[in-house]
Protein backbone atom coordinates (compact mmCIF):
# COMPACT_ATOMS: atom_id res chain seq x y z
CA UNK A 1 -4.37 26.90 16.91
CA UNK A 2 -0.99 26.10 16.55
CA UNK A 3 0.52 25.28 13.21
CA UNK A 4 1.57 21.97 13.54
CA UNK A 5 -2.10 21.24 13.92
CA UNK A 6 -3.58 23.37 11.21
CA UNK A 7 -1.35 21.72 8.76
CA UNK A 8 -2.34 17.69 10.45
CA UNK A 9 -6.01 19.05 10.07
CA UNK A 10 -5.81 20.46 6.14
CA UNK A 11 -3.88 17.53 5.66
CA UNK A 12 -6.21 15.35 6.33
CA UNK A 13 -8.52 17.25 4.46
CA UNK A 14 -6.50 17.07 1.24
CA UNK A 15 -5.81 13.15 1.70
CA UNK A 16 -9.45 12.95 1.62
CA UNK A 17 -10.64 15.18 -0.83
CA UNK A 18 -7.98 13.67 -2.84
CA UNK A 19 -8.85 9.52 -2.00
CA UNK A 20 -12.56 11.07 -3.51
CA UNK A 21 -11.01 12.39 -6.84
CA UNK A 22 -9.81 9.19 -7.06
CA UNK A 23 -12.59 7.45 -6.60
CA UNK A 24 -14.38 9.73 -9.25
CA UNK A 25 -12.12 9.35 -11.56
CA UNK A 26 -11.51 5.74 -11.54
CA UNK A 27 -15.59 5.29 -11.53
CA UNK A 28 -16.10 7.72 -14.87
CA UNK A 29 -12.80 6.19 -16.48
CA UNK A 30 -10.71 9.80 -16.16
CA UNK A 31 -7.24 8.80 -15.96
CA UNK A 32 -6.59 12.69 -15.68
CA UNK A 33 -9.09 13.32 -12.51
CA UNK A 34 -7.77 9.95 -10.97
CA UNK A 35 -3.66 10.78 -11.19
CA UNK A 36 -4.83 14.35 -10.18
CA UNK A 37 -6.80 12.87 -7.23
CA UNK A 38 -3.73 10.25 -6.60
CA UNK A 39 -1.34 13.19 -6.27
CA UNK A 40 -3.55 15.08 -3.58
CA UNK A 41 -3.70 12.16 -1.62
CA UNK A 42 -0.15 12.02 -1.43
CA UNK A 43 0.61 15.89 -0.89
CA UNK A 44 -2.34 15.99 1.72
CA UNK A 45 -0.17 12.68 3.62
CA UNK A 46 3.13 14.38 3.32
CA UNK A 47 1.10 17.84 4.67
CA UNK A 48 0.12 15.88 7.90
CA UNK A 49 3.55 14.05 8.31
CA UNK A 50 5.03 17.57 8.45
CA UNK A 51 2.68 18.96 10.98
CA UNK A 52 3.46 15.84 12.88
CA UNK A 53 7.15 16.60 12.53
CA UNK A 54 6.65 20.13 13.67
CA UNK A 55 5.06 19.24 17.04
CA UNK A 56 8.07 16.66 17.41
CA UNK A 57 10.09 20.02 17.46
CA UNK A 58 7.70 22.33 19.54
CA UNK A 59 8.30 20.00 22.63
């Protein structure tokens, strides 16, 4: 599998494991577990944007 598709895939993954930690944390009213979810959400949407970027530059 190329690369730029591994890191679109376990982007994705972290944007949604992250959008859950939100969701958790918001629910039990943990500010910690929701910024912590927050911030995966973003690194996992910046993760997928690069792999997107990358197969820009394969072709």
């Amino acid at each position: 599998m190329e690369k730029s598709t591994v890191d679109q895939v376990k982007g994705a993954f972290h944007e949604a494991k992250g959008a859950v930690k939100e969701s958790v944390g918001q629910m039990t009213n943990k500010p910690e577990l929701t910024a912590e979810g927050h911030d995966e959400k973003i690194a996992g949407k910046v993760q997928q944007k690069v792999g997107q970027v990358e197969r820009v530059m394969e072709k």
